[in-house]
PDB file of N, CA and C in Angstrom:
ATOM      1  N   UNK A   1      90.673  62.799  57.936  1.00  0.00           N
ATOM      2  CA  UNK A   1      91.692  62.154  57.140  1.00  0.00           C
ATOM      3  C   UNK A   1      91.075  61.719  55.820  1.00  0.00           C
ATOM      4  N   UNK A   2      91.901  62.324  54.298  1.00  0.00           N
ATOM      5  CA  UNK A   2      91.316  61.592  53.401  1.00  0.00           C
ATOM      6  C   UNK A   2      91.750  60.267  52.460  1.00  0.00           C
ATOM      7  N   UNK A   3      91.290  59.477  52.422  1.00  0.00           N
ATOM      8  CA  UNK A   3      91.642  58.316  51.578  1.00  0.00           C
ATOM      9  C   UNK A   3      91.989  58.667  50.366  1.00  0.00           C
ATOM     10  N   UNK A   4      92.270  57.628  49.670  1.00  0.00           N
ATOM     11  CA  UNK A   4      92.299  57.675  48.210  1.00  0.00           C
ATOM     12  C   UNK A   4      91.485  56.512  47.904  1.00  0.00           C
ATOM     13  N   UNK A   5      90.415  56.664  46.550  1.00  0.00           N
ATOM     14  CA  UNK A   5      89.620  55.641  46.102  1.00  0.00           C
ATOM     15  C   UNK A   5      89.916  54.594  46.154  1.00  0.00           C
ATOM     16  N   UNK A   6      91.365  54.035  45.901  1.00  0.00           N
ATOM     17  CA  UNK A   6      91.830  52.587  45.681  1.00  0.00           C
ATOM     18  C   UNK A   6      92.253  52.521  47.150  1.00  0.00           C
ATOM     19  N   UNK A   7      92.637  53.057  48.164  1.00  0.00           N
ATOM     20  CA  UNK A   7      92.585  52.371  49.310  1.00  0.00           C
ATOM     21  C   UNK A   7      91.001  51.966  49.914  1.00  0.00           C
ATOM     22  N   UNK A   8      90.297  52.918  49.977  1.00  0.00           N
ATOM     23  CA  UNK A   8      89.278  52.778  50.720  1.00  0.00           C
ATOM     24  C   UNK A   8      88.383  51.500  49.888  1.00  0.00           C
ATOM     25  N   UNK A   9      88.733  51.863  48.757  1.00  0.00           N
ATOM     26  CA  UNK A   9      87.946  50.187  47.936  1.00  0.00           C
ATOM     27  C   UNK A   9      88.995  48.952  48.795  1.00  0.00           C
ATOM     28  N   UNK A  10      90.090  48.697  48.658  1.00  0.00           N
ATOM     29  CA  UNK A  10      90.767  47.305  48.458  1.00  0.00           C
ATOM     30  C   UNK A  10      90.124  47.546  50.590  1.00  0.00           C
ATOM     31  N   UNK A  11      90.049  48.327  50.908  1.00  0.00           N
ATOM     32  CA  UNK A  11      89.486  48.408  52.791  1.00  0.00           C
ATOM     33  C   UNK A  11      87.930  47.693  53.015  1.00  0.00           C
ATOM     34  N   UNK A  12      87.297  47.510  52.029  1.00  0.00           N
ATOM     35  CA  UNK A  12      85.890  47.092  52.013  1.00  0.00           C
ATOM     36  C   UNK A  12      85.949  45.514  52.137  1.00  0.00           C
ATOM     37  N   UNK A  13      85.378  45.045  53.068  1.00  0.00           N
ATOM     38  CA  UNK A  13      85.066  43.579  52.798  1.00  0.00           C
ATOM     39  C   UNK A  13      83.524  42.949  52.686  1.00  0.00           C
ATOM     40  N   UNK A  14      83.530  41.794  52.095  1.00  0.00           N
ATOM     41  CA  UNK A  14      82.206  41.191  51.763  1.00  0.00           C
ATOM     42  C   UNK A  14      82.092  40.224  50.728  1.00  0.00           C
ATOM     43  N   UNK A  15      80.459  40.098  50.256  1.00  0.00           N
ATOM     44  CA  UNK A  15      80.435  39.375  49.277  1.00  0.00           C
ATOM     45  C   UNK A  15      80.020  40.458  48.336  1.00  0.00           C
ATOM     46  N   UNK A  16      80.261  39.536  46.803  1.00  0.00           N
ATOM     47  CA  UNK A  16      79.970  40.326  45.634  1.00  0.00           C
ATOM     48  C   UNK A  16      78.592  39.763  45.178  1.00  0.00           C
ATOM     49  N   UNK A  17      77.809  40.881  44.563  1.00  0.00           N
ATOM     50  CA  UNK A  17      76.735  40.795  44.402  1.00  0.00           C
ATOM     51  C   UNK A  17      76.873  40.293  42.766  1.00  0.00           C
ATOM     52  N   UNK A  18      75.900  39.078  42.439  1.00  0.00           N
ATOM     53  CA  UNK A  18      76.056  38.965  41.627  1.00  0.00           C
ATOM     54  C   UNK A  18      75.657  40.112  39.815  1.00  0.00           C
ATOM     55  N   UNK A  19      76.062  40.042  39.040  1.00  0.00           N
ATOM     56  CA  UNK A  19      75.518  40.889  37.535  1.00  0.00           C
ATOM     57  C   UNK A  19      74.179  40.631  37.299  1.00  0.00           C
ATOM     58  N   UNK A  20      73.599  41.820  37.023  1.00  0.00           N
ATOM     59  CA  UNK A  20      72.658  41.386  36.720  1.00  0.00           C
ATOM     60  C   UNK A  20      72.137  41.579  34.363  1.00  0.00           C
ATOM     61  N   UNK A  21      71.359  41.124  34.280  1.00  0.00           N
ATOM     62  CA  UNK A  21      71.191  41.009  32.914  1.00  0.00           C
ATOM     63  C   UNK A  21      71.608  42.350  32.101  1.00  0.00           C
ATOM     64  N   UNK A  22      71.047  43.028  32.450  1.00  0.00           N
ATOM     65  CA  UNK A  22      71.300  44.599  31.956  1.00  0.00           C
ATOM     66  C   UNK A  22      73.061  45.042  31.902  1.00  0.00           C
ATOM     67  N   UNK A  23      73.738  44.192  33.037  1.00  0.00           N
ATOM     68  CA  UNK A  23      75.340  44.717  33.123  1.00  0.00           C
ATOM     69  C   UNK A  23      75.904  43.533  31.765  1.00  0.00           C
ATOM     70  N   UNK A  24      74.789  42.740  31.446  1.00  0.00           N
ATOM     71  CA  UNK A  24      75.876  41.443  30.394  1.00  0.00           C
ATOM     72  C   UNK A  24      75.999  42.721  29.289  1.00  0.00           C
ATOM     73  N   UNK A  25      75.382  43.496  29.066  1.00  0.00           N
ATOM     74  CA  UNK A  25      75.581  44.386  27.524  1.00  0.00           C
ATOM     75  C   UNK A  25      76.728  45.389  27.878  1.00  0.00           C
ATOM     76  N   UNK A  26      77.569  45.764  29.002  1.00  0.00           N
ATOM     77  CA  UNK A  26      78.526  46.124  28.988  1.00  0.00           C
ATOM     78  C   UNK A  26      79.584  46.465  28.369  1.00  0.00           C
ATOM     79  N   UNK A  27      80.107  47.350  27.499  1.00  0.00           N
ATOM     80  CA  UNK A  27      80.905  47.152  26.889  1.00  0.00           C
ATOM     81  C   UNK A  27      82.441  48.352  27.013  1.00  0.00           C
ATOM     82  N   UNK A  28      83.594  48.625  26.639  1.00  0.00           N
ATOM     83  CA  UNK A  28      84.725  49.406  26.598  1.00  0.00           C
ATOM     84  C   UNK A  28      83.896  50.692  26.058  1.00  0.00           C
ATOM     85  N   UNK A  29      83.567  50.448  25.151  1.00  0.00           N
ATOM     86  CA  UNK A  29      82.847  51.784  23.944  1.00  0.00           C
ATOM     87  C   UNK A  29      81.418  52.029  24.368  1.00  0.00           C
ATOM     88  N   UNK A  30      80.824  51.492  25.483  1.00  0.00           N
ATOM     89  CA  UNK A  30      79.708  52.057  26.318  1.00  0.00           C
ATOM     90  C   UNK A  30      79.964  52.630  27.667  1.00  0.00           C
ATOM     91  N   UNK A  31      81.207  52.470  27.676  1.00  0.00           N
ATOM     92  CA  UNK A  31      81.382  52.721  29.175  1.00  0.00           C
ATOM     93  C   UNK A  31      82.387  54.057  29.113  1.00  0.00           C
ATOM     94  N   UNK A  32      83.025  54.469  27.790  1.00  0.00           N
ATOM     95  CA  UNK A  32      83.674  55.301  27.204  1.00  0.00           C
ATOM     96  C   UNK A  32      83.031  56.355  27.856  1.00  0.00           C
ATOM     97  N   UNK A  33      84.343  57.510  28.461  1.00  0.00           N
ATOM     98  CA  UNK A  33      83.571  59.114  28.547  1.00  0.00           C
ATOM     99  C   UNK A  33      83.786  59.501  30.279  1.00  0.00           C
ATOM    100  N   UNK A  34      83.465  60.732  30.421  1.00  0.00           N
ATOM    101  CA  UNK A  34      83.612  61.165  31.704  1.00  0.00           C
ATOM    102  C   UNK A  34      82.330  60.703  32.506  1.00  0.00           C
ATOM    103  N   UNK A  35      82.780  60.248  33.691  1.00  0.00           N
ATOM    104  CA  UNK A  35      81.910  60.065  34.887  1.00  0.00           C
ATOM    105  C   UNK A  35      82.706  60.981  36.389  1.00  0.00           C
ATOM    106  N   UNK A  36      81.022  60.610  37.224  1.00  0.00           N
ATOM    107  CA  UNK A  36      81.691  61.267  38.585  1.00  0.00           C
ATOM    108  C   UNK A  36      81.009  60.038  39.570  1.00  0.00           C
ATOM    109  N   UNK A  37      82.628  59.431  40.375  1.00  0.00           N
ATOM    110  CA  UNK A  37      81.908  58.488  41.081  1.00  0.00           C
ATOM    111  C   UNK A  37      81.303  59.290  42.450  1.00  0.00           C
ATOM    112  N   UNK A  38      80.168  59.165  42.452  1.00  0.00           N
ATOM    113  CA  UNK A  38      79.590  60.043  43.236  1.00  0.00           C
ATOM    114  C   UNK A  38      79.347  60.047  44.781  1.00  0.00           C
ATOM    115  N   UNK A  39      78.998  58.398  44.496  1.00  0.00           N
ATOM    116  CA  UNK A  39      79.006  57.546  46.018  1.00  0.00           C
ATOM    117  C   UNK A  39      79.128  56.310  46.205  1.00  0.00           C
ATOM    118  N   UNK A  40      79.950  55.998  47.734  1.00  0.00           N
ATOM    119  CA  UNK A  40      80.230  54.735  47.994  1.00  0.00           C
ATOM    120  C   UNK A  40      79.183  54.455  49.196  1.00  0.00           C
ATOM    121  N   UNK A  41      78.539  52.856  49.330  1.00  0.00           N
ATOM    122  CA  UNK A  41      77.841  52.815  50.413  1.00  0.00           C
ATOM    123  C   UNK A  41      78.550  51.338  50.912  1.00  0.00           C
ATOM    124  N   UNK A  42      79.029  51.727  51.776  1.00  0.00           N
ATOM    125  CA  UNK A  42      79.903  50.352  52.414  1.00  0.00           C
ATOM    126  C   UNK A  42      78.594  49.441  52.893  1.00  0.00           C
ATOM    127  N   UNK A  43      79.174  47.922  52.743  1.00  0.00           N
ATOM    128  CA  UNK A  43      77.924  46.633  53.224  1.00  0.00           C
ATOM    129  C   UNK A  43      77.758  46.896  54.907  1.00  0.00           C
ATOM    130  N   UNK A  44      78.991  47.230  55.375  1.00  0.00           N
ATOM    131  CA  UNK A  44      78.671  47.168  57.128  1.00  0.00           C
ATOM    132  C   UNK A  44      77.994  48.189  57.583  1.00  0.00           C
ATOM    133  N   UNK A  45      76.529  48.104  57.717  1.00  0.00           N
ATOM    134  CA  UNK A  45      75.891  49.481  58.314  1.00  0.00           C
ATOM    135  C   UNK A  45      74.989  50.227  57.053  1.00  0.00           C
ATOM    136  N   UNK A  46      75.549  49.913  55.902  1.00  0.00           N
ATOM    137  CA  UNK A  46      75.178  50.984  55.201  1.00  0.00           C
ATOM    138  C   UNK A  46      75.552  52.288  55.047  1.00  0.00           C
ATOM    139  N   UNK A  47      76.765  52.605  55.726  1.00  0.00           N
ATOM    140  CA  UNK A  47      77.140  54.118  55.922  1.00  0.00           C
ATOM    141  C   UNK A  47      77.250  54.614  54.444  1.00  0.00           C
ATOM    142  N   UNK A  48      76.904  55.501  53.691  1.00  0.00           N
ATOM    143  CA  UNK A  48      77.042  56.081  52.424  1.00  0.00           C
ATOM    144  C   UNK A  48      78.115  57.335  52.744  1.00  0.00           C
ATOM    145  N   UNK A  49      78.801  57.300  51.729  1.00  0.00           N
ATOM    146  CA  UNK A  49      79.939  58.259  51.940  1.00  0.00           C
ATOM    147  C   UNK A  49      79.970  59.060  50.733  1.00  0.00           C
ATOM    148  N   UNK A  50      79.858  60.702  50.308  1.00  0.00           N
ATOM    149  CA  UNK A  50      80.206  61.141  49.040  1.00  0.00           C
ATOM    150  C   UNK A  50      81.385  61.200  48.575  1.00  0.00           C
ATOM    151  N   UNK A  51      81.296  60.489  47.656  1.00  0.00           N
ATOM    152  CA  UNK A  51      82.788  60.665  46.945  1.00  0.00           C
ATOM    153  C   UNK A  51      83.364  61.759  46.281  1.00  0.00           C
ATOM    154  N   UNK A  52      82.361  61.808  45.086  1.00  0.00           N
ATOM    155  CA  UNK A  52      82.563  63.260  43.906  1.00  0.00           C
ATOM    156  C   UNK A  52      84.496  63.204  43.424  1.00  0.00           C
ATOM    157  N   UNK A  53      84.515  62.230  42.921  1.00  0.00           N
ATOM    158  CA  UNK A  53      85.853  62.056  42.441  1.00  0.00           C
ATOM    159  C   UNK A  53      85.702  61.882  40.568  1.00  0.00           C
ATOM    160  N   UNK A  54      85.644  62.895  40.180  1.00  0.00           N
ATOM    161  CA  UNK A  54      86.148  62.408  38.610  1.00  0.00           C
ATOM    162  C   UNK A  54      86.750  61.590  38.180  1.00  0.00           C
ATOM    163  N   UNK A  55      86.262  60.823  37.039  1.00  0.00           N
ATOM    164  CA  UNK A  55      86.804  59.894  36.580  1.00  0.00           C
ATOM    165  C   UNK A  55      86.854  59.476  34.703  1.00  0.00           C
ATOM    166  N   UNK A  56      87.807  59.387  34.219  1.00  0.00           N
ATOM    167  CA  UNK A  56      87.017  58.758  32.627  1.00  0.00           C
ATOM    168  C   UNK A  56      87.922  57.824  32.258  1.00  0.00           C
ATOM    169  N   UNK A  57      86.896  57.210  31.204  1.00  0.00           N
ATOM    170  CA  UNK A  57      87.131  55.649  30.995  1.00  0.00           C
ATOM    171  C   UNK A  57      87.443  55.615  29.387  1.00  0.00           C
ATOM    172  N   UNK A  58      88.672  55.479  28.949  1.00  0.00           N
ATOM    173  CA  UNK A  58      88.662  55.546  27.951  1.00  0.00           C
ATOM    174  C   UNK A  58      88.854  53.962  26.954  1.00  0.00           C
ATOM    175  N   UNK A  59      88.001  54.202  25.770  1.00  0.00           N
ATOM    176  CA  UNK A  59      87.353  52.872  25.144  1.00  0.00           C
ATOM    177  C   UNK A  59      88.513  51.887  24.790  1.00  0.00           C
ATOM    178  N   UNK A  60      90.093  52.659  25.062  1.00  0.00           N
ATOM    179  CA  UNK A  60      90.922  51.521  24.974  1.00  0.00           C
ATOM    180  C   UNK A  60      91.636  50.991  25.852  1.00  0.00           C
ATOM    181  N   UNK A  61      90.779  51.249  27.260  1.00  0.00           N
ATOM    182  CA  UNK A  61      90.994  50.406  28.639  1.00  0.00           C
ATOM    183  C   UNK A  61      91.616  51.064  29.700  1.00  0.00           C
ATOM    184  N   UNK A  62      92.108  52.155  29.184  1.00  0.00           N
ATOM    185  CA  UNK A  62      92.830  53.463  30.453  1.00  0.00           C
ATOM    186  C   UNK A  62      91.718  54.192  30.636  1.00  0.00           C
ATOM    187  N   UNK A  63      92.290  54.195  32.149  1.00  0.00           N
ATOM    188  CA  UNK A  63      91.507  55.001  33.329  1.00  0.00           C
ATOM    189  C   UNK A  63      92.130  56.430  33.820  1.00  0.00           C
ATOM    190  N   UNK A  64      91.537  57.455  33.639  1.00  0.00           N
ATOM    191  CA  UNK A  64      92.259  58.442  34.465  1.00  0.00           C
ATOM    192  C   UNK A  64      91.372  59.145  35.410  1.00  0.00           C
ATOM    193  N   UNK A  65      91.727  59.199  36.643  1.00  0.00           N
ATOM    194  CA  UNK A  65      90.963  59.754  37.796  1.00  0.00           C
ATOM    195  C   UNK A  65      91.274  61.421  38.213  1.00  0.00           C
ATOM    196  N   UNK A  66      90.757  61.819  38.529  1.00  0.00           N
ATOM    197  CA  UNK A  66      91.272  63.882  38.298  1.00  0.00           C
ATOM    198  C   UNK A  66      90.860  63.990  39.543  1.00  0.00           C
ATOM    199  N   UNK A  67      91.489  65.415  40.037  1.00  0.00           N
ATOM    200  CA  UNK A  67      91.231  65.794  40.881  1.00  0.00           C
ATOM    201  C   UNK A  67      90.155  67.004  40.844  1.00  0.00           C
ATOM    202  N   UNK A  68      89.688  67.779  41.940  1.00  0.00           N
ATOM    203  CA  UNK A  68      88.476  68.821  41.465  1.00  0.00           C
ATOM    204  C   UNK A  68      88.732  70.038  40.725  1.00  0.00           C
ATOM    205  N   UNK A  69      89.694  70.360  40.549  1.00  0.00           N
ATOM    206  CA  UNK A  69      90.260  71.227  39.350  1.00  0.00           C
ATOM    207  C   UNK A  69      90.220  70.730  38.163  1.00  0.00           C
ATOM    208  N   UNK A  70      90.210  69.320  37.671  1.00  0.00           N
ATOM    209  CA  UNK A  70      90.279  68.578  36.478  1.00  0.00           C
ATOM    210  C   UNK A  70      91.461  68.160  36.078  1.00  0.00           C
ATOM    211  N   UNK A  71      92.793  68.149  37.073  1.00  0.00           N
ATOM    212  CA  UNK A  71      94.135  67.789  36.417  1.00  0.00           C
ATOM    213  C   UNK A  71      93.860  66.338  36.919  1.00  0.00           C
ATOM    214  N   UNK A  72      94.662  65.350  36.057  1.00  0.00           N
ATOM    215  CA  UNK A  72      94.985  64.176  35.842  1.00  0.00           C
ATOM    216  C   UNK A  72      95.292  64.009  37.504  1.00  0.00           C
ATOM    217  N   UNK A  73      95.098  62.999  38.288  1.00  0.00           N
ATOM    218  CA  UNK A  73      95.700  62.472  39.424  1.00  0.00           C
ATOM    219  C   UNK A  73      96.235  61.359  39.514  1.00  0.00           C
ATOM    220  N   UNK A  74      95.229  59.870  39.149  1.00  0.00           N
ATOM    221  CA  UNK A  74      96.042  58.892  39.210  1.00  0.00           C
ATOM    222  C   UNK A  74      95.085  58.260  37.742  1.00  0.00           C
ATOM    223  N   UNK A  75      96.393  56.929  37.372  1.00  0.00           N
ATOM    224  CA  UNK A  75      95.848  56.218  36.197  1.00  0.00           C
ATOM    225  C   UNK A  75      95.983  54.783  36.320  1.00  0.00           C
ATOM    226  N   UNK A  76      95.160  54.531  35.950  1.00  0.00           N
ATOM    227  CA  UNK A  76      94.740  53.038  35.937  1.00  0.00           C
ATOM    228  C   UNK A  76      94.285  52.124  34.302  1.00  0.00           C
ATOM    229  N   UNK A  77      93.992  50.674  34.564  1.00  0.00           N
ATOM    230  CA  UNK A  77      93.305  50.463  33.230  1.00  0.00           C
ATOM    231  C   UNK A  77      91.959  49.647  33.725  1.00  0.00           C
ATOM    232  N   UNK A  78      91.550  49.389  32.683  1.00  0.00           N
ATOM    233  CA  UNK A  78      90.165  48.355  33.046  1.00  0.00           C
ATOM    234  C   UNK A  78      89.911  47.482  31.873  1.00  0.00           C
ATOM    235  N   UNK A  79      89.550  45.981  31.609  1.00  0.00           N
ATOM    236  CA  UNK A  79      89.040  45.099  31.040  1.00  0.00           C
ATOM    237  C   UNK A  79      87.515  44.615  31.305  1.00  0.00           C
ATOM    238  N   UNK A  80      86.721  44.126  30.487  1.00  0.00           N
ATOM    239  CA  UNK A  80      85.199  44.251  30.557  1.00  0.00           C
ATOM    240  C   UNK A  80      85.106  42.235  30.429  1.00  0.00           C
ATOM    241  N   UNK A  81      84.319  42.118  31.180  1.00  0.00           N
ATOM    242  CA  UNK A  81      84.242  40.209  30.761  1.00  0.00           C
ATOM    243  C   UNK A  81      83.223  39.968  31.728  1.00  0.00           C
ATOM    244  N   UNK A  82      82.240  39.534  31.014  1.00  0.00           N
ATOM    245  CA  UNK A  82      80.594  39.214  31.574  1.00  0.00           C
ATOM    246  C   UNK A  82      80.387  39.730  32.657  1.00  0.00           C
ATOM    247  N   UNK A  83      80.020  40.744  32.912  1.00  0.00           N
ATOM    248  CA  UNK A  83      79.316  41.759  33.494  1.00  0.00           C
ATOM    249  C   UNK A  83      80.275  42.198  34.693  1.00  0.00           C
ATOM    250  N   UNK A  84      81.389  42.272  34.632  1.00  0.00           N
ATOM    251  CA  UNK A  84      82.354  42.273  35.482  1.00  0.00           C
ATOM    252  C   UNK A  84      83.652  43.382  35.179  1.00  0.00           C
ATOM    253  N   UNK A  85      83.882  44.356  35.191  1.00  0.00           N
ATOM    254  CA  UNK A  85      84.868  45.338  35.371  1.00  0.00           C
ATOM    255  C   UNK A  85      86.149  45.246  36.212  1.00  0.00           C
ATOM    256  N   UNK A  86      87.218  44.587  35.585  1.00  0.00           N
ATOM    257  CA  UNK A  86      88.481  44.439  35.959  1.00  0.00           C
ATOM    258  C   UNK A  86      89.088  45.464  36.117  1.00  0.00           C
ATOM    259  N   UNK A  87      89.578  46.365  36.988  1.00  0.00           N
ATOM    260  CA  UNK A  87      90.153  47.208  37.260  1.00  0.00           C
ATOM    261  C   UNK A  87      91.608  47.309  37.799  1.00  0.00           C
ATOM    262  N   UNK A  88      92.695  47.983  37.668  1.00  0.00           N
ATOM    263  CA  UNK A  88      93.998  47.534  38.283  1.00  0.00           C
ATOM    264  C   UNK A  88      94.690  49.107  37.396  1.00  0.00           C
ATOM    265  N   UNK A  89      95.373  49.617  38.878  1.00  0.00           N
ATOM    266  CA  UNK A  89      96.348  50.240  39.132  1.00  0.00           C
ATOM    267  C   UNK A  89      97.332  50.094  39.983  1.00  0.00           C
ATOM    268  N   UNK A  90      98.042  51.119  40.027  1.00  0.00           N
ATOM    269  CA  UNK A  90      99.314  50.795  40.746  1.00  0.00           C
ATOM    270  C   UNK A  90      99.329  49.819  42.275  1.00  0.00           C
ATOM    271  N   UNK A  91      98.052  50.015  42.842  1.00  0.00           N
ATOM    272  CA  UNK A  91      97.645  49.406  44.291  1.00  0.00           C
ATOM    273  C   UNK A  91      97.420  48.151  43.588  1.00  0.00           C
ATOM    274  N   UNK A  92      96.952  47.900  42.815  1.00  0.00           N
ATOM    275  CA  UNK A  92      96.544  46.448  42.158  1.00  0.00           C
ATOM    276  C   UNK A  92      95.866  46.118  41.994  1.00  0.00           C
ATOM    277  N   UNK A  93      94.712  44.788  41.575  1.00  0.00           N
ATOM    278  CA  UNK A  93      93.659  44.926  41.183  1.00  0.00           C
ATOM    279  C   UNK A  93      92.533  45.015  41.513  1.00  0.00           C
ATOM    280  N   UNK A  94      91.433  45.100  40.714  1.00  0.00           N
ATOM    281  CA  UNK A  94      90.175  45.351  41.579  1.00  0.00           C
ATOM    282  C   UNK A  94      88.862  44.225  40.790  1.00  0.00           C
ATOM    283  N   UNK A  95      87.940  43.497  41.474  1.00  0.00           N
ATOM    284  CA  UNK A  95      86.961  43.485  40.636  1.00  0.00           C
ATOM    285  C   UNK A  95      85.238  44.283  40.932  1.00  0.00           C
ATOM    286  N   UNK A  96      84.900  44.817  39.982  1.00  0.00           N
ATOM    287  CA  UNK A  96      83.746  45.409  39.775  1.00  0.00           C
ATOM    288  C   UNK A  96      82.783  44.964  39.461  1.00  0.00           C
ATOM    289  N   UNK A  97      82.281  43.943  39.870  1.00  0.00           N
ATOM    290  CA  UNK A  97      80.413  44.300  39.368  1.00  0.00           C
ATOM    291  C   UNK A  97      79.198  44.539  39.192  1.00  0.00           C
ATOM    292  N   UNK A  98      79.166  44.597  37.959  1.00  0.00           N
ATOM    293  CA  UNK A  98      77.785  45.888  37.847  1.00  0.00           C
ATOM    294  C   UNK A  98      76.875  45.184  37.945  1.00  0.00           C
ATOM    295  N   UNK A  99      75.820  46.069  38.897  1.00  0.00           N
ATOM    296  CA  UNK A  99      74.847  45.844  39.432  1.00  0.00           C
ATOM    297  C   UNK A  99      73.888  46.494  38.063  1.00  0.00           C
ATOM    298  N   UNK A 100      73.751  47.772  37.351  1.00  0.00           N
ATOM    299  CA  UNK A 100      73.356  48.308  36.762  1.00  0.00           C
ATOM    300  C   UNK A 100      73.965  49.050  36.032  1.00  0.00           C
ATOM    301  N   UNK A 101      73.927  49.613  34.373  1.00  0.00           N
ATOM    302  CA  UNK A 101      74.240  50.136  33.690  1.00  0.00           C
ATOM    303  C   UNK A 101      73.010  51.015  32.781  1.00  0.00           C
ATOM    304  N   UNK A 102      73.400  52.324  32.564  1.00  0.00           N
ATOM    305  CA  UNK A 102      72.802  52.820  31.211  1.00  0.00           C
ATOM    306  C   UNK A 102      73.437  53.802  30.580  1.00  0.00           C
ATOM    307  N   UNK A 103      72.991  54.583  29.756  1.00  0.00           N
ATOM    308  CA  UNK A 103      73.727  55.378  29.326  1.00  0.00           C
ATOM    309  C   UNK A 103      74.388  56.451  30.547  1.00  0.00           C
ATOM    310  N   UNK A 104      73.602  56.737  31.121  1.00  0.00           N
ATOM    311  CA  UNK A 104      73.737  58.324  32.400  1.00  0.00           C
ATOM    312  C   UNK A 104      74.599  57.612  33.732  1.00  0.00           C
ATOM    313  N   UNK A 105      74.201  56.412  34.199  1.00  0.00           N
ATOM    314  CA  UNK A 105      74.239  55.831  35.841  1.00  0.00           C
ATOM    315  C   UNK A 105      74.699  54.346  35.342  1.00  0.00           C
ATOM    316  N   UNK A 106      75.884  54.074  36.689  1.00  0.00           N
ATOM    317  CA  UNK A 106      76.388  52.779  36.782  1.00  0.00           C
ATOM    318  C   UNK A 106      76.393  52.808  38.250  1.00  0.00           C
ATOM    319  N   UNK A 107      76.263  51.402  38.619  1.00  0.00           N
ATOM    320  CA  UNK A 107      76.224  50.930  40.092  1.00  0.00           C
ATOM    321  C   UNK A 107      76.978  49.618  39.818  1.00  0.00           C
ATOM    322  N   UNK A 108      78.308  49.789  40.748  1.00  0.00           N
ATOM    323  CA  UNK A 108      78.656  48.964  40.523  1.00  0.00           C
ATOM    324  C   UNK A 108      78.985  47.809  42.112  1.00  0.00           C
ATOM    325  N   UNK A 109      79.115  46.930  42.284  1.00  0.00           N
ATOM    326  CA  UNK A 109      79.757  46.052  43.448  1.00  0.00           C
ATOM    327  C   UNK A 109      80.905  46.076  43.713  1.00  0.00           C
ATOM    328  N   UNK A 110      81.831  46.554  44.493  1.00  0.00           N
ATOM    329  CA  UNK A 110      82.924  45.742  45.048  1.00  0.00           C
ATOM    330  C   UNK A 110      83.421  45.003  46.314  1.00  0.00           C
ATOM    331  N   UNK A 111      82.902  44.000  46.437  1.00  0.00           N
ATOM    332  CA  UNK A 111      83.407  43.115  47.424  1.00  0.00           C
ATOM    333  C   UNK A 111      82.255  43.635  48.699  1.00  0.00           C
ATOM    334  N   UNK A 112      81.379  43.955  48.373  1.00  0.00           N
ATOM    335  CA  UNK A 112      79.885  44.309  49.129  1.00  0.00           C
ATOM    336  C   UNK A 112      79.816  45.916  49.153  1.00  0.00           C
ATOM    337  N   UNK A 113      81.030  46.286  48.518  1.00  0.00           N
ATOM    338  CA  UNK A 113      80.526  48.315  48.633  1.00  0.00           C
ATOM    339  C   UNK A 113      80.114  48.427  47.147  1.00  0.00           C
ATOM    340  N   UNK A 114      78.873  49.027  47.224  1.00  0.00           N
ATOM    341  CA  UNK A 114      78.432  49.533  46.460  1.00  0.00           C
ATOM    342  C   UNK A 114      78.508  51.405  45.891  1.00  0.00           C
ATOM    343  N   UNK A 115      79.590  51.160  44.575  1.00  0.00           N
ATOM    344  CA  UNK A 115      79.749  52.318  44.337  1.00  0.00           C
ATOM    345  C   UNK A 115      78.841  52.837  43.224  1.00  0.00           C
ATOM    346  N   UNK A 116      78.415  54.166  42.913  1.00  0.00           N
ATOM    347  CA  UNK A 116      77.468  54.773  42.027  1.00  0.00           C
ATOM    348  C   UNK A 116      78.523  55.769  41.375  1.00  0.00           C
ATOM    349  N   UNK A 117      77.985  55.550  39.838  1.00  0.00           N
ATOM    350  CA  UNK A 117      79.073  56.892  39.055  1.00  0.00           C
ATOM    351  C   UNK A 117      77.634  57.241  38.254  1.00  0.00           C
ATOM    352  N   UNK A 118      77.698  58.546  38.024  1.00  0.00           N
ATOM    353  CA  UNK A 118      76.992  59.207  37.133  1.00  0.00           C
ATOM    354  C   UNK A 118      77.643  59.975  35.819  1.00  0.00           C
ATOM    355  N   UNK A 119      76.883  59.576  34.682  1.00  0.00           N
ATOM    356  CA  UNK A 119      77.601  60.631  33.537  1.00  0.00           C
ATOM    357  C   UNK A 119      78.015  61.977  33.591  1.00  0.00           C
ATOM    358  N   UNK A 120      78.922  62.577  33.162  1.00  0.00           N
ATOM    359  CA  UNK A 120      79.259  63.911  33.081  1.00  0.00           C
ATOM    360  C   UNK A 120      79.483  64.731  31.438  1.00  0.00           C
TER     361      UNK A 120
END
């Protein structure tokens, strides 16, 4: 059976890990561009799961998630505020935070699952 990203996120429970220094430089126009969230590792167990779900973030707060052909699937937006990635689509909202940022790799927290996106 397959999920969809925003269920299997708002399905995760835990604590959030706090930001660390490197996520305070965060920004809309750094975070701009295609990614692939690659993997989720849920807090209970550690089970790591591949995701490989396309995703891009565009610098004026819309989200669009694709499917593996590259057509548009679902859309969302996101807001940036101290090291923390507000996220919210139609399921509703989400918070994100980043554990790590750079140009290539983000790791981010949600609610103890730790998701990884890589640049594309």
């Amino acid at each position: 059976m397959k999920l969809s990203v925003s269920l299997m996120l708002f399905m995760v429970l835990g604590l959030s890990a706090p930001a660390t220094a490197a996520a305070d430089g965060i920004s809309a126009d750094a975070l701009s561009g295609r990614w692939l969230f690659t993997d989720l590792v849920m807090d209970q167990g550690g089970r790591k799961m591949a995701i490989n779900q396309p995703v891009e973030f565009m610098a004026d707060g819309a989200v669009v998630w694709y499917d593996a052909a590259g057509n548009a699937k679902n859309r969302g937006s996101f807001e940036i505020s101290a090291g923390t990635i507000n996220y919210s689509d139609e399921k509703g909202k989400q918070k994100w935070k980043v554990v790590s940022f750079d140009s290539d790799k983000m790791h981010v927290d949600h609610r103890g699952a730790q998701m990884y996106f890589e640049r594309r």
